[in-house]
PDB file of N, CA and C in Angstrom:
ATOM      1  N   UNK A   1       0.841  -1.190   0.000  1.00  0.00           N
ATOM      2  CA  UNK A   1       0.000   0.000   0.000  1.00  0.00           C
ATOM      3  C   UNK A   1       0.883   1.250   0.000  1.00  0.00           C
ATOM      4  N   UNK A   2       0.855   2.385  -0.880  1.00  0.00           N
ATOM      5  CA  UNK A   2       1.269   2.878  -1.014  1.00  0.00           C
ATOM      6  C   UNK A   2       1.337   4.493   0.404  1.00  0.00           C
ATOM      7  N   UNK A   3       2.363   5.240   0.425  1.00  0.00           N
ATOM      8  CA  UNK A   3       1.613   6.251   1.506  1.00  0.00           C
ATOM      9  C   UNK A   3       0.999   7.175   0.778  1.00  0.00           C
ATOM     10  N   UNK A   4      -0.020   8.202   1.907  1.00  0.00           N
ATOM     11  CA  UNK A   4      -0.827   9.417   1.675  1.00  0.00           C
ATOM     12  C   UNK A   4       0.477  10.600   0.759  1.00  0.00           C
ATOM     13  N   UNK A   5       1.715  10.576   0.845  1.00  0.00           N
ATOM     14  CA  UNK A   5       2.577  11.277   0.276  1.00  0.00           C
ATOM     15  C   UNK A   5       2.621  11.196  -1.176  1.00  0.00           C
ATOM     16  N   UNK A   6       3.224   9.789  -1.336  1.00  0.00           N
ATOM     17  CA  UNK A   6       3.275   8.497  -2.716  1.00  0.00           C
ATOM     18  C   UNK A   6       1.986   8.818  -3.776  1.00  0.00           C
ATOM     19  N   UNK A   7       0.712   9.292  -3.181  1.00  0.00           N
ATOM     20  CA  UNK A   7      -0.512   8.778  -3.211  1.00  0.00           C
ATOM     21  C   UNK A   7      -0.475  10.722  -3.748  1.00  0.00           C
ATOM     22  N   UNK A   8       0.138  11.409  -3.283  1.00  0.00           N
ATOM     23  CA  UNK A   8      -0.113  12.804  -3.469  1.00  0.00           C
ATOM     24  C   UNK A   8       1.072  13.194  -4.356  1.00  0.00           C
ATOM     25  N   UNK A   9       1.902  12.830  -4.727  1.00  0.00           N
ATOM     26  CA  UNK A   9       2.927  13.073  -5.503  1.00  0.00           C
ATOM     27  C   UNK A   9       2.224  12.417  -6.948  1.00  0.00           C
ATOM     28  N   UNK A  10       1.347  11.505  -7.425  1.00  0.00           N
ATOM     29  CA  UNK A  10       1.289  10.773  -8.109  1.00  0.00           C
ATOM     30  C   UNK A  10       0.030  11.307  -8.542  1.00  0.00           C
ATOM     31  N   UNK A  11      -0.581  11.963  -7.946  1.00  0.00           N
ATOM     32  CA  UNK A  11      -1.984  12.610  -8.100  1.00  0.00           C
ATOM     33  C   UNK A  11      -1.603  13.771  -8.718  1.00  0.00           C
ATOM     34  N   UNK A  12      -0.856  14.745  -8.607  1.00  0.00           N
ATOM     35  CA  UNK A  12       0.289  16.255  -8.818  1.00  0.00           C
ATOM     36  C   UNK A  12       0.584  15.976 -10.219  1.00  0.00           C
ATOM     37  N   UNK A  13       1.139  14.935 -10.862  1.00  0.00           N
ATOM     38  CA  UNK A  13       1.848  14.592 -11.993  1.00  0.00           C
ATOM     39  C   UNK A  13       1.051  14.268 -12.705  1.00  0.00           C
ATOM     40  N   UNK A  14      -0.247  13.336 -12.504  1.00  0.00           N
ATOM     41  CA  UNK A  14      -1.487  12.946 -13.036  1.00  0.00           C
ATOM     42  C   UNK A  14      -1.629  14.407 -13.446  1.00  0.00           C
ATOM     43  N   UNK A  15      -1.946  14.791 -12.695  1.00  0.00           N
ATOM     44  CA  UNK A  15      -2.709  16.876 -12.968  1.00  0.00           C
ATOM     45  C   UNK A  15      -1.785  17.342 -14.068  1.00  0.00           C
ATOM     46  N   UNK A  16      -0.553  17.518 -13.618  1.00  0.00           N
ATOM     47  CA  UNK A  16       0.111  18.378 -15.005  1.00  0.00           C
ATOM     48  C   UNK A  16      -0.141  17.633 -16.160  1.00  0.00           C
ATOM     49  N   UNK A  17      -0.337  16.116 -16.317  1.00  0.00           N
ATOM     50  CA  UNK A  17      -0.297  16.051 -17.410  1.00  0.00           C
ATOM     51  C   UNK A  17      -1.847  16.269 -18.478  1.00  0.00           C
ATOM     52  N   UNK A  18      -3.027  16.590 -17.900  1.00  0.00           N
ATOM     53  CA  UNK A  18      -4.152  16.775 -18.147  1.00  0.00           C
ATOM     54  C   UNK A  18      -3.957  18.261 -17.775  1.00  0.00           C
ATOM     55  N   UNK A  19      -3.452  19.410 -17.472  1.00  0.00           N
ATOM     56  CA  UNK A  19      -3.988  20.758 -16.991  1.00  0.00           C
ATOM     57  C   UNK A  19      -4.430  21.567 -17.968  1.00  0.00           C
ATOM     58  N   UNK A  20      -5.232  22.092 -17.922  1.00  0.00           N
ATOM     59  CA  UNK A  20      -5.875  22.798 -19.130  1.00  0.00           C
ATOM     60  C   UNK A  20      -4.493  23.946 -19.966  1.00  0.00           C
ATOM     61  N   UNK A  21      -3.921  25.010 -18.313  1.00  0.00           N
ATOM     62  CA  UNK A  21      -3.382  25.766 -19.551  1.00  0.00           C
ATOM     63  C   UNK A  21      -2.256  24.842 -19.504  1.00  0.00           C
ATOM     64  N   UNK A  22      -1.416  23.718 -19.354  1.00  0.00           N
ATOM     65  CA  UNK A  22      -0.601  23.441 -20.250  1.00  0.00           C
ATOM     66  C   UNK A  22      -1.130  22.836 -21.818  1.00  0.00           C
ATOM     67  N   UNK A  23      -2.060  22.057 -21.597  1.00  0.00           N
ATOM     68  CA  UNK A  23      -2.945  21.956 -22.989  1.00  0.00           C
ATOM     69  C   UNK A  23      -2.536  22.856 -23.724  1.00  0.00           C
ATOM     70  N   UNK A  24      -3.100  24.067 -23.336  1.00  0.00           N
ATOM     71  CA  UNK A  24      -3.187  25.596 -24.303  1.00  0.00           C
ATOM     72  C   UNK A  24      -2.036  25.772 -24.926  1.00  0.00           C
ATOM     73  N   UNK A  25      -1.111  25.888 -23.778  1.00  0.00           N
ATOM     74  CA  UNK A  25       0.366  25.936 -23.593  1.00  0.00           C
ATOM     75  C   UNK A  25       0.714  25.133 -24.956  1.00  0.00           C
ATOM     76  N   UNK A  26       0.856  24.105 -25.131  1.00  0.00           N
ATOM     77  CA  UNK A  26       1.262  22.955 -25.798  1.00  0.00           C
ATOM     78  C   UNK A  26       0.329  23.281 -27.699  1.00  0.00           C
ATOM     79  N   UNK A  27      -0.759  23.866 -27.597  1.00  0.00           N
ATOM     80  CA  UNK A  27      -1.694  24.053 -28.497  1.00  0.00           C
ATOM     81  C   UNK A  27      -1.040  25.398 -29.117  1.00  0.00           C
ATOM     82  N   UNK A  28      -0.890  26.010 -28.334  1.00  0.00           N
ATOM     83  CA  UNK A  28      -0.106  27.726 -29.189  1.00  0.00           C
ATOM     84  C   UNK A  28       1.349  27.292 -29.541  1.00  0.00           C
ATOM     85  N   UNK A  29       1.772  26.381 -29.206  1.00  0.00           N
ATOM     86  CA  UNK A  29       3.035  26.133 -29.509  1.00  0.00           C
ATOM     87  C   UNK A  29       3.188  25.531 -30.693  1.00  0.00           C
ATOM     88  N   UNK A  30       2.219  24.731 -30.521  1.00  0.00           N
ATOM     89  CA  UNK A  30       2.229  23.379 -32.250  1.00  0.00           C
ATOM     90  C   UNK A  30       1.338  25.036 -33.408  1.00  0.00           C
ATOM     91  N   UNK A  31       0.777  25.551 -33.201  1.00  0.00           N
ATOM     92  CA  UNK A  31       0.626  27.238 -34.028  1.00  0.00           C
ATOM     93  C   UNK A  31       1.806  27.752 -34.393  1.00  0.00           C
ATOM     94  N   UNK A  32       2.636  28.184 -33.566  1.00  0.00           N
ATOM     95  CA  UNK A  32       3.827  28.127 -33.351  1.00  0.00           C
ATOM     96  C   UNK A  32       4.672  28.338 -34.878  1.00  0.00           C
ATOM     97  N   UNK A  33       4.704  26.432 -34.124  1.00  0.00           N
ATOM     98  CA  UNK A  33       5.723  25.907 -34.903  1.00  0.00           C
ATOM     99  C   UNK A  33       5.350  25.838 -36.608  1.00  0.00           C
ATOM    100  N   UNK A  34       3.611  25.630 -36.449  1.00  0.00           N
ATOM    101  CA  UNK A  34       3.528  25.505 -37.590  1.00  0.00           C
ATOM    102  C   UNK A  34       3.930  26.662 -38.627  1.00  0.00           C
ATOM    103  N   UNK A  35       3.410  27.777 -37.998  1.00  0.00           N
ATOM    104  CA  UNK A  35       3.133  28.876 -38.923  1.00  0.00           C
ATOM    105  C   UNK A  35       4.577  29.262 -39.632  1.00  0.00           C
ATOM    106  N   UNK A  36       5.663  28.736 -38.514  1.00  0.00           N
ATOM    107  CA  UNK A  36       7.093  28.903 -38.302  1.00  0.00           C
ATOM    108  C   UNK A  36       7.460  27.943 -39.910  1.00  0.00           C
ATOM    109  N   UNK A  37       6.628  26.889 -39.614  1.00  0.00           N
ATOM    110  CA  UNK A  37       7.203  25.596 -40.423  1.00  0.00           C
ATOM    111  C   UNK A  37       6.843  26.492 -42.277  1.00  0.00           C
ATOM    112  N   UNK A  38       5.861  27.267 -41.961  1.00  0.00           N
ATOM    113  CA  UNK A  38       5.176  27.517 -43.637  1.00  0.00           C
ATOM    114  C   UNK A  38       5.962  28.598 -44.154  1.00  0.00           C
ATOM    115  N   UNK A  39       6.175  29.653 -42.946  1.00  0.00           N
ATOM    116  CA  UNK A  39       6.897  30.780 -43.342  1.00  0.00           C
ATOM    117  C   UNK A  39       8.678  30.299 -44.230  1.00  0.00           C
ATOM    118  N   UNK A  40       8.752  29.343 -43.417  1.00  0.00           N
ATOM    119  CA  UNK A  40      10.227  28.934 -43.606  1.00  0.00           C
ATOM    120  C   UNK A  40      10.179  28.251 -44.817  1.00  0.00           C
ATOM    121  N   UNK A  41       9.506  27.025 -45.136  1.00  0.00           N
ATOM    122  CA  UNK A  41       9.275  26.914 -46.971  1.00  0.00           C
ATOM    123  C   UNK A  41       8.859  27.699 -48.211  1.00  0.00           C
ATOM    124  N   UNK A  42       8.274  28.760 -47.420  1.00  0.00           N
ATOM    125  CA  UNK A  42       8.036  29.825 -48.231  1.00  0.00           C
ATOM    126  C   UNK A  42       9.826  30.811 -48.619  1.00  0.00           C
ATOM    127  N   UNK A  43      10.526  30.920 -47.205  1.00  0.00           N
ATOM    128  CA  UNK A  43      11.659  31.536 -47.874  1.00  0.00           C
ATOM    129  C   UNK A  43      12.410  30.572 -48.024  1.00  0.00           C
ATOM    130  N   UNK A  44      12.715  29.695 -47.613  1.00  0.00           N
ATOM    131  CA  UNK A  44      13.641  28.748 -48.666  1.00  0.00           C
ATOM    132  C   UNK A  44      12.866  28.763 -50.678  1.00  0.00           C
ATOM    133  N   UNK A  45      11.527  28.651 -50.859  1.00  0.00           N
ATOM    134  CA  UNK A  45      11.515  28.758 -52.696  1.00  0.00           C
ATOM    135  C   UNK A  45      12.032  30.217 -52.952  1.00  0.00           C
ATOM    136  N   UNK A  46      11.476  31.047 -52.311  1.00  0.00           N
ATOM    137  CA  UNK A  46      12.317  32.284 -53.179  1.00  0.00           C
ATOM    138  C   UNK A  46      13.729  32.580 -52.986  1.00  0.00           C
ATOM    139  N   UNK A  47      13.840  32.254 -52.178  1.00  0.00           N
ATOM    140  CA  UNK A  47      15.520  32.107 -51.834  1.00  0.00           C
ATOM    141  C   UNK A  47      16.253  31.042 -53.560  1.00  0.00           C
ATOM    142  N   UNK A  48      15.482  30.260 -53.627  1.00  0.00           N
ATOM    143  CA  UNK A  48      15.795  28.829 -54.935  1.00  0.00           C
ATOM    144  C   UNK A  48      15.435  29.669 -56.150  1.00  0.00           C
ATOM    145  N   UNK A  49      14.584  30.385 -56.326  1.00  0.00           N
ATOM    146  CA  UNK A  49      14.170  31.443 -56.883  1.00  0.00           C
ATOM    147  C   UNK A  49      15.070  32.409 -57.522  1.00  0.00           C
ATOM    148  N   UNK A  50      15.505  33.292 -56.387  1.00  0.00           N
ATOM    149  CA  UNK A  50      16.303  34.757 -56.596  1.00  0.00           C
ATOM    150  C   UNK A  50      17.932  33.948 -57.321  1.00  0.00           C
ATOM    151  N   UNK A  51      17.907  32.882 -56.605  1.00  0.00           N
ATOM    152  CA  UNK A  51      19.542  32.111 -57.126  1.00  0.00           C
ATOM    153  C   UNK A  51      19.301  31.868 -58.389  1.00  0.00           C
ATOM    154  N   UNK A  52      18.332  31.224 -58.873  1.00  0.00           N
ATOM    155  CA  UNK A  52      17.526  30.500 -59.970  1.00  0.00           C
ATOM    156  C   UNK A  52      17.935  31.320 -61.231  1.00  0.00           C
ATOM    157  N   UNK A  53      17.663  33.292 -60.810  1.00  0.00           N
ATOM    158  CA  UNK A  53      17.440  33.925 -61.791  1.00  0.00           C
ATOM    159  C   UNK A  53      18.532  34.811 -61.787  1.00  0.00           C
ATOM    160  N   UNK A  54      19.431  34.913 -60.859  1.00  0.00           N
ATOM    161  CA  UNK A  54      20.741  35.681 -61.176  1.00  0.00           C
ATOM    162  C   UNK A  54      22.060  34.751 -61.187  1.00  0.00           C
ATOM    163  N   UNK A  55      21.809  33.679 -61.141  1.00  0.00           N
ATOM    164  CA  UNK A  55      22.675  33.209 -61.790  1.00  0.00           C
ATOM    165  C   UNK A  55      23.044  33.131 -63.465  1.00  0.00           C
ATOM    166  N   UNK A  56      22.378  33.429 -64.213  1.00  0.00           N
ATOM    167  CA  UNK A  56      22.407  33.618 -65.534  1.00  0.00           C
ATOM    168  C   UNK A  56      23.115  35.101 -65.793  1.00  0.00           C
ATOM    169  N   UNK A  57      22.535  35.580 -64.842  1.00  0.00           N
ATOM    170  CA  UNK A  57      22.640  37.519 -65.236  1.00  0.00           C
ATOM    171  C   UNK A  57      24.278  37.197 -64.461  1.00  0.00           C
ATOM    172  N   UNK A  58      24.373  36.730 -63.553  1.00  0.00           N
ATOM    173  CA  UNK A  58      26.094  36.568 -63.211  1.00  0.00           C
ATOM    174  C   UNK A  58      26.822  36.100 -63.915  1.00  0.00           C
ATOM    175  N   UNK A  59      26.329  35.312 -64.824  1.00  0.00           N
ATOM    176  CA  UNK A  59      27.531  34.667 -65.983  1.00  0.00           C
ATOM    177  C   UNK A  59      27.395  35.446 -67.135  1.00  0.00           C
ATOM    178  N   UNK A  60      26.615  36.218 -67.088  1.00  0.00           N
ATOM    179  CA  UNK A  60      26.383  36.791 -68.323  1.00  0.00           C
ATOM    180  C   UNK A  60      27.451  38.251 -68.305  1.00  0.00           C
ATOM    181  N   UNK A  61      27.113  39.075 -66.858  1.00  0.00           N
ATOM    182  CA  UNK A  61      28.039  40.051 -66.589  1.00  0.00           C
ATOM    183  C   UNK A  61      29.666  39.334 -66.709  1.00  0.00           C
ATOM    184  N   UNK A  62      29.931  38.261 -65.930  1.00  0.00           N
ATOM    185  CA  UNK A  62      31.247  38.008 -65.910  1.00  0.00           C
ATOM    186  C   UNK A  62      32.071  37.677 -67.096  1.00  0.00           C
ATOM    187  N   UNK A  63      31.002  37.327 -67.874  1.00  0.00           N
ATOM    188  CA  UNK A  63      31.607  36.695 -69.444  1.00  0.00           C
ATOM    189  C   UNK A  63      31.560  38.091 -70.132  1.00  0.00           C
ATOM    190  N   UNK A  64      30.925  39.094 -70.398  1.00  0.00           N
ATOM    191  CA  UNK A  64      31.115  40.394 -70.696  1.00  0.00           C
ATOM    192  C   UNK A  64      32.603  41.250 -70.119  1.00  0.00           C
ATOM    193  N   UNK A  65      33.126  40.801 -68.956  1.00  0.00           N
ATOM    194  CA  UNK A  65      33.659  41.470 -67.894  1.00  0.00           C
ATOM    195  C   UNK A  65      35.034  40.999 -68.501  1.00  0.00           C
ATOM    196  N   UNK A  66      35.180  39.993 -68.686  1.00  0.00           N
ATOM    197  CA  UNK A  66      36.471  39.033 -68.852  1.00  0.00           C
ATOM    198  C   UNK A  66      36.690  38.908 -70.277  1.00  0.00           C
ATOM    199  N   UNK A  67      35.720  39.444 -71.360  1.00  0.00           N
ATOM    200  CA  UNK A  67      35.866  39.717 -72.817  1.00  0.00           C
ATOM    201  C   UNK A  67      36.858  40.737 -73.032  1.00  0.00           C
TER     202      UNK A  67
END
């Protein structure tokens, strides 16, 4: 049989893991991350993008440059 302590330490940990605002807590975070996650594929393509389209105009100046 466990003690009234054992019995209250175990009840405490039960709680945090059901507590509402960590819920919340845990819910604005996965928002968070997501919005984090979209913004960031969004600048990685134009980033693939801007390289995409001056790389031509860079070989084009340098081969002019070195003529």
């Amino acid at each position: 049989m466990m003690s009234q302590k054992e019995l209250q330490k175990y009840a405490e940990q039960d709680y945090k893991l059901v507590d509402p605002e960590y819920i919340k807590q845990l819910e604005q975070d996965s928002k968070k991350l997501l919005k984090f996650k979209k913004y960031s594929i969004f600048a990685i393509f134009i980033t693939v993008i801007v390289i995409a389209v001056t790389l031509p105009l860079l070989r084009v100046l340098l081969t002019n440059l070195l003529n």
